[in-house]
N, C-alpha and C. Protein backbone atom coordinates (compact mmCIF):
# COMPACT_ATOMS: atom_id res chain seq x y z
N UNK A 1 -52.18 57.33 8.66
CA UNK A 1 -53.50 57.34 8.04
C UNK A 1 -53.68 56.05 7.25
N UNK A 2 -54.86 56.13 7.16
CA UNK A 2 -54.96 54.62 6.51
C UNK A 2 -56.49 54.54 6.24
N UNK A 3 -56.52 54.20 4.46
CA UNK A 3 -57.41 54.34 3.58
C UNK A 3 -58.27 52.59 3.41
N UNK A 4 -59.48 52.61 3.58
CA UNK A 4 -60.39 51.14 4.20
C UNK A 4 -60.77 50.93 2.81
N UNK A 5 -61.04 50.27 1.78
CA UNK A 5 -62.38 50.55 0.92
C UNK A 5 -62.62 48.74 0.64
N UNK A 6 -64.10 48.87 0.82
CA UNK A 6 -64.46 47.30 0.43
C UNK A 6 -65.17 46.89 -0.51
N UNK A 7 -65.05 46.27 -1.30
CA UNK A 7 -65.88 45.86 -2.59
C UNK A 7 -66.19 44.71 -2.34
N UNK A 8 -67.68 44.27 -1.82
CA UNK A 8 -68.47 43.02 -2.00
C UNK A 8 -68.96 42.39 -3.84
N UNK A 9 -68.26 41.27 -4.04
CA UNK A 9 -68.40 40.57 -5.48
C UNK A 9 -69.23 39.18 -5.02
N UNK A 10 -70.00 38.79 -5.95
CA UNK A 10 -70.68 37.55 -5.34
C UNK A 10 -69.82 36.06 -5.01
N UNK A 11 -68.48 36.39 -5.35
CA UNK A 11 -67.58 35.51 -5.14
C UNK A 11 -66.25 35.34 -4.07
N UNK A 12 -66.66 36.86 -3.58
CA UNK A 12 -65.64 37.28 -2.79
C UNK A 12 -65.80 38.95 -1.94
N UNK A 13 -65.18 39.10 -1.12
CA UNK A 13 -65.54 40.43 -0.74
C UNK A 13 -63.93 40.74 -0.36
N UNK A 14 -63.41 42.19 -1.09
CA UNK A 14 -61.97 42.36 -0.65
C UNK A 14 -62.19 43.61 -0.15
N UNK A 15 -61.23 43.61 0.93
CA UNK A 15 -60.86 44.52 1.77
C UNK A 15 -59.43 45.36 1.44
N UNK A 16 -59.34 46.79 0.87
CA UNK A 16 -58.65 46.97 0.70
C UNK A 16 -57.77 47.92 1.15
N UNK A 17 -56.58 47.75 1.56
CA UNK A 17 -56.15 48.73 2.38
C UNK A 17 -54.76 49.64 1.71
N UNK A 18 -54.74 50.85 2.24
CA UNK A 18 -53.63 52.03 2.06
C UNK A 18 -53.27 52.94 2.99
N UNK A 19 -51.68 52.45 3.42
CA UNK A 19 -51.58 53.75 3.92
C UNK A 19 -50.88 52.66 5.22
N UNK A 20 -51.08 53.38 6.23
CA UNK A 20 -50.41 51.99 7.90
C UNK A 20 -51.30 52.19 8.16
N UNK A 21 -51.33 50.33 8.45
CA UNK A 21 -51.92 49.78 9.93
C UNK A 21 -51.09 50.01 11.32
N UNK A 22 -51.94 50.94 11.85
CA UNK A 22 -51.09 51.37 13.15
C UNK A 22 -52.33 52.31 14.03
N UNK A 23 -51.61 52.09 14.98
CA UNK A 23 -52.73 53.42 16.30
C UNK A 23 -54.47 52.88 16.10
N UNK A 24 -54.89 53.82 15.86
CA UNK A 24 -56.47 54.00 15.91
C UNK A 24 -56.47 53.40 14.64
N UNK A 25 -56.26 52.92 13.44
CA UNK A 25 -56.69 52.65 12.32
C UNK A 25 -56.84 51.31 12.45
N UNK A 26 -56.16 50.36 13.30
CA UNK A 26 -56.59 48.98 13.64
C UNK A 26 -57.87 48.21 13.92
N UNK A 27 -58.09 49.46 14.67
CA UNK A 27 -59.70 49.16 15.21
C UNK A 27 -60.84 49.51 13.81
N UNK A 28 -59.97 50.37 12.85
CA UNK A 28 -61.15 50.77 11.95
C UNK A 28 -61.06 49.70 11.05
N UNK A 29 -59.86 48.50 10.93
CA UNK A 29 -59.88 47.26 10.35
C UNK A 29 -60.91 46.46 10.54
N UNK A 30 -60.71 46.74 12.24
CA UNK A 30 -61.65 45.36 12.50
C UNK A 30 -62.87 45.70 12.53
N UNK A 31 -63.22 46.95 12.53
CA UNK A 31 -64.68 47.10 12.36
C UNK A 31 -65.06 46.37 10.27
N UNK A 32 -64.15 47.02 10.03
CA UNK A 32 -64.39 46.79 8.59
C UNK A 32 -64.51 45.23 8.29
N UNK A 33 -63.51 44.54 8.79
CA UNK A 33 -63.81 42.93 8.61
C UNK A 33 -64.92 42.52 9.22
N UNK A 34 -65.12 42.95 10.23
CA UNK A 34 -66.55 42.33 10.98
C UNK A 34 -67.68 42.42 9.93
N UNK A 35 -67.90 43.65 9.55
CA UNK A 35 -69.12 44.30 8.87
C UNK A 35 -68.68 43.30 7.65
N UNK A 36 -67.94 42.81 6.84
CA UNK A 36 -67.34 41.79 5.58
C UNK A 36 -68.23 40.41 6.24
N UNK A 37 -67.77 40.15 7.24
CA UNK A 37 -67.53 38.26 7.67
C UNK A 37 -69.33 39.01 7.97
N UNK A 38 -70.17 39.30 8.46
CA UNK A 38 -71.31 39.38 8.27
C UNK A 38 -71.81 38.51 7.16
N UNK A 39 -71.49 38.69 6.47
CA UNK A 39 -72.45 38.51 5.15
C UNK A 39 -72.14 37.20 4.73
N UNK A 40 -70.98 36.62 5.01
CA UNK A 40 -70.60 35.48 4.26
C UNK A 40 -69.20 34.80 4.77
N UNK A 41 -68.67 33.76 4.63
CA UNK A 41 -67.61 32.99 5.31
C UNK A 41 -66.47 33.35 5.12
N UNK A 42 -65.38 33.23 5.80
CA UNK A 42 -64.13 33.76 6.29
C UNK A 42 -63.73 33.83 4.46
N UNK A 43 -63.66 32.27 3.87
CA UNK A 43 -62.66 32.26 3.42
C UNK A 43 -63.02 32.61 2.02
N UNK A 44 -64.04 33.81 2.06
CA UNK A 44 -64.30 34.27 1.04
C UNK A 44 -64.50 36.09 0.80
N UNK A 45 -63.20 36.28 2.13
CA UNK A 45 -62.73 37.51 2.44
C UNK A 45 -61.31 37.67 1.90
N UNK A 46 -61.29 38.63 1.09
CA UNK A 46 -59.40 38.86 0.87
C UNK A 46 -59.21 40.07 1.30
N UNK A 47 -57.87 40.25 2.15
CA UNK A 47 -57.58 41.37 2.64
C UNK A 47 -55.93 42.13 2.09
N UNK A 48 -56.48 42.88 1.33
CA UNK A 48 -55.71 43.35 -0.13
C UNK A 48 -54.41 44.53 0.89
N UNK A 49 -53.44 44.10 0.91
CA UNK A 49 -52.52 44.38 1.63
C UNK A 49 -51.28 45.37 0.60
N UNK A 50 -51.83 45.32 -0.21
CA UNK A 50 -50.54 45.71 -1.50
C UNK A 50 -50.15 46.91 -1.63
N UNK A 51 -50.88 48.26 -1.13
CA UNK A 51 -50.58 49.35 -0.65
C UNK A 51 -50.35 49.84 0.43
N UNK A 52 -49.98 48.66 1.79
CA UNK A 52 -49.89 49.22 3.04
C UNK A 52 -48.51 49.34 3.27
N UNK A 53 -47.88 50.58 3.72
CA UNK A 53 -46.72 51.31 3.89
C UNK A 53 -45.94 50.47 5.01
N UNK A 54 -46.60 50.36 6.48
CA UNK A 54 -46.09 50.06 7.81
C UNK A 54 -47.41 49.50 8.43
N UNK A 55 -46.49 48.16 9.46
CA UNK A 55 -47.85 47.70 9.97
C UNK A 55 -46.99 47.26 11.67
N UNK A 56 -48.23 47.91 12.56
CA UNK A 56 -47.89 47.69 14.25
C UNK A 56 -47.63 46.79 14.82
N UNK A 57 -47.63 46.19 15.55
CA UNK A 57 -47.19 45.07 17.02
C UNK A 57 -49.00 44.75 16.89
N UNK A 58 -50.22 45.92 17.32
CA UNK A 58 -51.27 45.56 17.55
C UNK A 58 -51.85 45.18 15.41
N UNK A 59 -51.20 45.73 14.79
CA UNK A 59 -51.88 45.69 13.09
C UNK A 59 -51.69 44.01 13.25
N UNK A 60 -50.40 43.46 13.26
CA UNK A 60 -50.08 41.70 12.88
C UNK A 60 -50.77 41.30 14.04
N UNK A 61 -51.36 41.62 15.66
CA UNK A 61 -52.48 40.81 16.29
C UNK A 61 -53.22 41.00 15.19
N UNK A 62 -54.27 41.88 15.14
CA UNK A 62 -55.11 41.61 14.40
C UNK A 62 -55.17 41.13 12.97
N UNK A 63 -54.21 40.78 12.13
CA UNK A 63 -54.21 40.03 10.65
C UNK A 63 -54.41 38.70 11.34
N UNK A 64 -53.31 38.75 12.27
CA UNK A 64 -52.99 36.79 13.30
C UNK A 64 -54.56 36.57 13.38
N UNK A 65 -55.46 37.45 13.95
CA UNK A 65 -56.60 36.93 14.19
C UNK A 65 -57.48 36.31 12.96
N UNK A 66 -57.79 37.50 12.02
CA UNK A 66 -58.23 37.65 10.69
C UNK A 66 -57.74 35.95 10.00
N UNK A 67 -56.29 36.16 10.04
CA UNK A 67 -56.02 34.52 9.37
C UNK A 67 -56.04 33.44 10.00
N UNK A 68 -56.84 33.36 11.34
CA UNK A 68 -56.98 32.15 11.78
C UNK A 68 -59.03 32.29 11.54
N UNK A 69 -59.69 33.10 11.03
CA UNK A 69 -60.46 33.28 11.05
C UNK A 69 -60.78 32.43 9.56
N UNK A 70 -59.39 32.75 8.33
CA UNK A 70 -59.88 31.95 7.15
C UNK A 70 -59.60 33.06 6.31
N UNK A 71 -59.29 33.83 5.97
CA UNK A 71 -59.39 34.82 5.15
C UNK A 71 -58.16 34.53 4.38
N UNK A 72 -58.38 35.29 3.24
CA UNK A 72 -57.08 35.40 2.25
C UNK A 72 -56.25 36.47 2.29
N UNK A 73 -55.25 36.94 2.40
CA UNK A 73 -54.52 37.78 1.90
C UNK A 73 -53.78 37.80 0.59
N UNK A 74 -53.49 39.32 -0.19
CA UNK A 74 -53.59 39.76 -1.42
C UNK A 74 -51.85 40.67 -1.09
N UNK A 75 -50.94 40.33 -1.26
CA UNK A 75 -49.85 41.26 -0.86
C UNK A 75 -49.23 41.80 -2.33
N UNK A 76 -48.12 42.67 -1.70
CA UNK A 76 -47.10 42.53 -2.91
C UNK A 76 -46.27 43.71 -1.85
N UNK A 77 -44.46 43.57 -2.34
CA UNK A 77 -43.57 44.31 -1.84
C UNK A 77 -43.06 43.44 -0.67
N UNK A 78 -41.72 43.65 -0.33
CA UNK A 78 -41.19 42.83 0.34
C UNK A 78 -41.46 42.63 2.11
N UNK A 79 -41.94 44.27 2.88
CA UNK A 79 -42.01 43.72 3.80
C UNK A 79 -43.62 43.40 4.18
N UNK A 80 -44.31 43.98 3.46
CA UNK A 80 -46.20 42.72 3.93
C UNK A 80 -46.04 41.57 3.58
N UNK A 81 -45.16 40.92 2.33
CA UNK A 81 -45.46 39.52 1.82
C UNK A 81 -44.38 38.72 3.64
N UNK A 82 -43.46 39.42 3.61
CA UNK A 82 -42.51 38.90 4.99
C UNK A 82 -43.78 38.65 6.14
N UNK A 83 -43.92 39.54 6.60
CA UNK A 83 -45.50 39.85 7.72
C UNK A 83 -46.59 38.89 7.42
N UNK A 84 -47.17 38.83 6.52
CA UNK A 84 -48.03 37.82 5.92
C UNK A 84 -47.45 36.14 6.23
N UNK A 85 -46.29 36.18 5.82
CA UNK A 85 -45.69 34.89 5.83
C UNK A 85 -45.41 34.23 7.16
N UNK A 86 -45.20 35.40 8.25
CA UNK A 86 -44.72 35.25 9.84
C UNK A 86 -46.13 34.62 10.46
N UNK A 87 -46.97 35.33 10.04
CA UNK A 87 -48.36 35.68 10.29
C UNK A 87 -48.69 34.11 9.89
N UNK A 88 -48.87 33.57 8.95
CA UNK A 88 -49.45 32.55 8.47
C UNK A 88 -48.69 31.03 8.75
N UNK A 89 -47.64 30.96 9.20
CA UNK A 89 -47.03 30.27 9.81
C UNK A 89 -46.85 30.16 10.87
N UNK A 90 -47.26 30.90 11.73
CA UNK A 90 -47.76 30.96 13.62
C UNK A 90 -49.51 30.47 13.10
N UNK A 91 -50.44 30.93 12.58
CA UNK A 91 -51.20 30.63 11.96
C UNK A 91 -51.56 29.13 12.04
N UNK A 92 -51.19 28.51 10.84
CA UNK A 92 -50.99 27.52 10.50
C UNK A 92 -50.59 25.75 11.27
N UNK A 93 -49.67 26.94 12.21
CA UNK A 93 -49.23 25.74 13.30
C UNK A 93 -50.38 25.85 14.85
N UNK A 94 -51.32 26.24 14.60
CA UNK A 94 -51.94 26.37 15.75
C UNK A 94 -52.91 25.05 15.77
N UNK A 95 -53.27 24.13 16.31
CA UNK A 95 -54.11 22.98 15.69
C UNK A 95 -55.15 22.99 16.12
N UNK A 96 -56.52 22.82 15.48
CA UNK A 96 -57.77 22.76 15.46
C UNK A 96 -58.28 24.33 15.43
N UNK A 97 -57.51 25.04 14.89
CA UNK A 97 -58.01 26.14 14.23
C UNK A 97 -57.97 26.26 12.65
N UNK A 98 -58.78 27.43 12.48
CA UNK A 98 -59.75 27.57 10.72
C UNK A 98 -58.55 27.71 10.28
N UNK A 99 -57.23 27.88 10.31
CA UNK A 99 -56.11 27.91 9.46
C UNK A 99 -56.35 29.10 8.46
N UNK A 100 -55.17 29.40 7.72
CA UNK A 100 -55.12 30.66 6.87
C UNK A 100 -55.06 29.88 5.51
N UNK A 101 -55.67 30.99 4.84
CA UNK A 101 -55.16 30.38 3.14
C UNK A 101 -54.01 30.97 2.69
N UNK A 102 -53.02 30.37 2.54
CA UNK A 102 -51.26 31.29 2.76
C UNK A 102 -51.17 30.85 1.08
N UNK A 103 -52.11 30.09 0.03
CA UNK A 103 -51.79 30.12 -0.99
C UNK A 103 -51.95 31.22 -1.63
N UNK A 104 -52.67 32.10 -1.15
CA UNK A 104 -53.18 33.95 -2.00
C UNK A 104 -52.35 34.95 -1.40
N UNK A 105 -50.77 34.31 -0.44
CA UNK A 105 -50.58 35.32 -0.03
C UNK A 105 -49.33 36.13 -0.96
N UNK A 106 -49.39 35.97 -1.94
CA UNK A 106 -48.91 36.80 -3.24
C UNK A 106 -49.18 37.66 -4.06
């Protein structure tokens, strides 16, 4: 199971998540980021990772996507900040893409 909730701020919009990214709840991510990046630019999306338990093979496609899209991630605990870090360094090395902001990923 896995708990979505988003708070739009005029400076930022975070996405916050609880619970695993896994199965059917992936897709309810990406609906949720879509409906976010609507309104305003990647890199003024944070995707608040600090309560997520376990994350899938298909959960890190879709963050991989999310952080080449520009977004921030918000972690804490040892294995999302690990995931985040894998994530943003495949990321990062991809060239002439929007790159991740791997400085928020703490």
């Amino acid at each position: 199971m896995l708990k979505i909730t988003s708070e739009a701020k005029p400076e930022a919009t975070r996405i916050k998540l609880e619970g695993k990214l896994a199965g059917p709840w992936v897709g309810e991510l990406e609906r949720a980021w879509r409906s976010a990046a609507e309104g305003r630019p990647a890199a003024e999306i944070i995707l608040d990772l600090s309560d997520v338990t376990f994350i899938d093979a298909e959960g890190r496609k879709l963050m991989a996507w999310i952080c080449r899209q520009g977004a921030r991630f918000h972690t804490s605990g040892c294995m999302t900040r690990w995931i985040v870090e894998q994530i943003q360094k495949d990321c990062a090395s991809l060239p002439d893409e929007a790159g991740c902001a791997s400085k928020d990923a703490r």
